[in-house]
Structures are given as C-alpha cells and as structure tokens.
C-alpha atoms as a PDB file:
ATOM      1  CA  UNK A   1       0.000   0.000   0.000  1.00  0.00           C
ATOM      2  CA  UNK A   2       1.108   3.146  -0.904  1.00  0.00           C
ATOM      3  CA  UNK A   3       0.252   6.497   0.800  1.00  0.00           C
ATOM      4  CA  UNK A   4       0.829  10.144  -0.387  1.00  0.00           C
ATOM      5  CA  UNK A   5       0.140  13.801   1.024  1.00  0.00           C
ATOM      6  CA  UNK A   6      -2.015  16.305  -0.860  1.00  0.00           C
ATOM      7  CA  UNK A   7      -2.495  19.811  -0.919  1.00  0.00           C
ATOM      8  CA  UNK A   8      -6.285  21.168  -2.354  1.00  0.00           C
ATOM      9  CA  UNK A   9      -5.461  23.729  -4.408  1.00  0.00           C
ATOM     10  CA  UNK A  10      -7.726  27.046  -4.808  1.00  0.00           C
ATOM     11  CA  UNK A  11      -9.627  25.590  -7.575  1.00  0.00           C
ATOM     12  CA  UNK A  12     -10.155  22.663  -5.098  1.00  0.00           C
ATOM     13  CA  UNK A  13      -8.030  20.025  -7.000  1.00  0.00           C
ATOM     14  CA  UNK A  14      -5.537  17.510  -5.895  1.00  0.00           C
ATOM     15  CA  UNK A  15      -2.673  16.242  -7.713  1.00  0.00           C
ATOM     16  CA  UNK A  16      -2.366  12.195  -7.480  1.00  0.00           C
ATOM     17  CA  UNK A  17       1.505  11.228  -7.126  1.00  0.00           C
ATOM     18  CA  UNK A  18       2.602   9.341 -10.117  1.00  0.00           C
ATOM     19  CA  UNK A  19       4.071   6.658  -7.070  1.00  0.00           C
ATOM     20  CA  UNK A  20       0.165   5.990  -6.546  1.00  0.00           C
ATOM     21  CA  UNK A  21      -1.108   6.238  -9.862  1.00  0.00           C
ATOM     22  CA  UNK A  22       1.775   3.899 -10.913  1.00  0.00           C
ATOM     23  CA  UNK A  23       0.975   1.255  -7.377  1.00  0.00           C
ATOM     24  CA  UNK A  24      -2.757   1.393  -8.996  1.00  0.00           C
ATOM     25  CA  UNK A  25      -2.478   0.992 -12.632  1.00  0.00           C
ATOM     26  CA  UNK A  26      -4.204   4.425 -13.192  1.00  0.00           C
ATOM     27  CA  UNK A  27      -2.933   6.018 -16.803  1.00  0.00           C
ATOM     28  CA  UNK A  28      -4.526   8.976 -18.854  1.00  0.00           C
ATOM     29  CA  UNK A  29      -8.051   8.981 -19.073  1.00  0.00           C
ATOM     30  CA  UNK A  30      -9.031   6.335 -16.548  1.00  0.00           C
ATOM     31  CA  UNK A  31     -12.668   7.158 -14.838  1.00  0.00           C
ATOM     32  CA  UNK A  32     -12.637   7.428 -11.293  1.00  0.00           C
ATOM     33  CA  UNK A  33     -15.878   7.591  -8.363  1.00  0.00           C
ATOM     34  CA  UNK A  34     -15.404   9.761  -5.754  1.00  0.00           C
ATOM     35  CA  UNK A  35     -17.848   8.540  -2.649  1.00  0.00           C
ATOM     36  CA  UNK A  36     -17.820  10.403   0.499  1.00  0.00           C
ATOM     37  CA  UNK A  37     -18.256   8.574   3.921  1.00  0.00           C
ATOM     38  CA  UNK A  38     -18.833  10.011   7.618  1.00  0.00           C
ATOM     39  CA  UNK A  39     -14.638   9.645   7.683  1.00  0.00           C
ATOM     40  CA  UNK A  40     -13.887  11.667   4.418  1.00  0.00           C
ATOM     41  CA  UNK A  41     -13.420  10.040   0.916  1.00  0.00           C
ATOM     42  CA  UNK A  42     -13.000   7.202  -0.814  1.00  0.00           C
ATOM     43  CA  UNK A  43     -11.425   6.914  -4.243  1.00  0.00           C
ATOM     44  CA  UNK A  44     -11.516   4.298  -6.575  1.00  0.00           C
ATOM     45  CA  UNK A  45     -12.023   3.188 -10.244  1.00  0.00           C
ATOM     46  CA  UNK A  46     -15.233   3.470 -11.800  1.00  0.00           C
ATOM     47  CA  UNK A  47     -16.462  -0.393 -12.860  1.00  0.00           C
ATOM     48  CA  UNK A  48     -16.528  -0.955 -16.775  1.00  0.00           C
ATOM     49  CA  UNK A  49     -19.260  -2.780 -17.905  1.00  0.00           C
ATOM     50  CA  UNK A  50     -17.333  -4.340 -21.046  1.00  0.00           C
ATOM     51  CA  UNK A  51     -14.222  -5.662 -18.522  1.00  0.00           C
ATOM     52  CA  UNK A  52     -14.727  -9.419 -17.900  1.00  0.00           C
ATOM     53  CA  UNK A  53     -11.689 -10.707 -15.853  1.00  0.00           C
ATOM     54  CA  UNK A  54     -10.818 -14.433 -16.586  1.00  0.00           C
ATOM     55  CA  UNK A  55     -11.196 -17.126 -13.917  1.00  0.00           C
ATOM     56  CA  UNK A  56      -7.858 -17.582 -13.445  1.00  0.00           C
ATOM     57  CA  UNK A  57      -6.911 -13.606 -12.219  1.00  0.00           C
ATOM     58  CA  UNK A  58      -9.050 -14.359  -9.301  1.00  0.00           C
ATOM     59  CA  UNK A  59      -6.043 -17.149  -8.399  1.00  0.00           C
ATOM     60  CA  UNK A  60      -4.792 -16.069  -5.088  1.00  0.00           C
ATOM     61  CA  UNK A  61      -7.579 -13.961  -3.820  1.00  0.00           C
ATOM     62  CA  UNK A  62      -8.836 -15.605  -1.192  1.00  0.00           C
ATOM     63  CA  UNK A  63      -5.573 -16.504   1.317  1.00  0.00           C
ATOM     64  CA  UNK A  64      -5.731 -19.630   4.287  1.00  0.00           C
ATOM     65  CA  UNK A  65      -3.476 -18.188   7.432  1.00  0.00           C
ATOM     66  CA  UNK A  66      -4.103 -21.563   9.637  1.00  0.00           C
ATOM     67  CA  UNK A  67      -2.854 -24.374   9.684  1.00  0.00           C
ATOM     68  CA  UNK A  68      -2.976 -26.918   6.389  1.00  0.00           C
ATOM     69  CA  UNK A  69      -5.395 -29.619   6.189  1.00  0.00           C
ATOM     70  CA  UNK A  70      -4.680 -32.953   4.847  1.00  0.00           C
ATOM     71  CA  UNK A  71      -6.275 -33.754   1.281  1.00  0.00           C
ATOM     72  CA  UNK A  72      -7.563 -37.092   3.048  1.00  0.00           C
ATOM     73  CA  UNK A  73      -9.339 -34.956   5.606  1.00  0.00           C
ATOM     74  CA  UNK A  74     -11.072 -32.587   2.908  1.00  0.00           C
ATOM     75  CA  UNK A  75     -12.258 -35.544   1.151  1.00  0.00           C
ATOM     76  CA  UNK A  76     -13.927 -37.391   3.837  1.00  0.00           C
ATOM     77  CA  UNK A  77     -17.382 -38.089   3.592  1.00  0.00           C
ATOM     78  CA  UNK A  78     -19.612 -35.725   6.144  1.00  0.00           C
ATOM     79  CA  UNK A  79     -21.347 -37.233   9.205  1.00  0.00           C
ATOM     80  CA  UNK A  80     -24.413 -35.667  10.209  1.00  0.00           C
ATOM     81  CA  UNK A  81     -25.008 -36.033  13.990  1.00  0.00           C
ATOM     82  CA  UNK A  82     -27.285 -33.740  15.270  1.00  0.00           C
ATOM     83  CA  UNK A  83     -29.596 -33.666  11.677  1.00  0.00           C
ATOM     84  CA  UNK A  84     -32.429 -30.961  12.376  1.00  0.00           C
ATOM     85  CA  UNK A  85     -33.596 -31.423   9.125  1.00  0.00           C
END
C-alpha cells in the first residue's frame, strides 16, 4: 500500500503522485468515483461494464493463514449427527 500527502489547491483540485497512480495501474483517461463517507473520501475506479476478468486472475484472492489440512481430511465423507432437518 502506498500512501501520499495532498495539498487542495484554490480551484479545489488535488494532484495524485505518479508513485500511486503507478501502485494502482491508473494512466490517462481512466474514470474514477469519488464517494464520500462520515470519515472523508473514498477513491476508486469506476467499474466498466465491457471488462470481464478471466477465472484464473481471481487465483490467489482468497488466502488460508491456519494451519494446512490434509487432502484425506477434505475428502472425507460428512457425518451428520445432530440432523435438524
């Protein structure tokens, strides 16, 4: 994560840092939302409808910090002991 320190000019503009337009991909002409929240603002890239994102760039998204389970373990059938249903 990358974090910068901006002035608002009299016009009430801010420059973006190339170091954070670089760290977020953002060239020349890319659309951007600006959403305020009770703590200030957020911004961030406006959605294109057209952009479909293969399966495989979602790879990695979702990280497991405990502890590995077995392959055996994952592939056990599941016992139902207390079925409400």
């Amino acid at each position: 994560m990358v974090a910068a320190t901006v002035r608002l000019s009299s016009k009430g503009q801010i420059v973006i840092p190339k170091e954070v337009r670089d760290s977020l991909n953002w060239g020349i002409g890319v659309e951007l939302i600006l959403v305020t929240t009770e703590y200030g603002v957020i911004l961030q890239t406006k959605p294109s409808q057209q952009r479909k994102l293969p399966a495989k760039s979602l790879r990695g998204f979702l990280q497991h910090t405990g502890t590995p389970m077995p392959t055996e373990t994952l592939c056990k059938p599941v016992e139902y002991t207390n079925d409400r249903f």
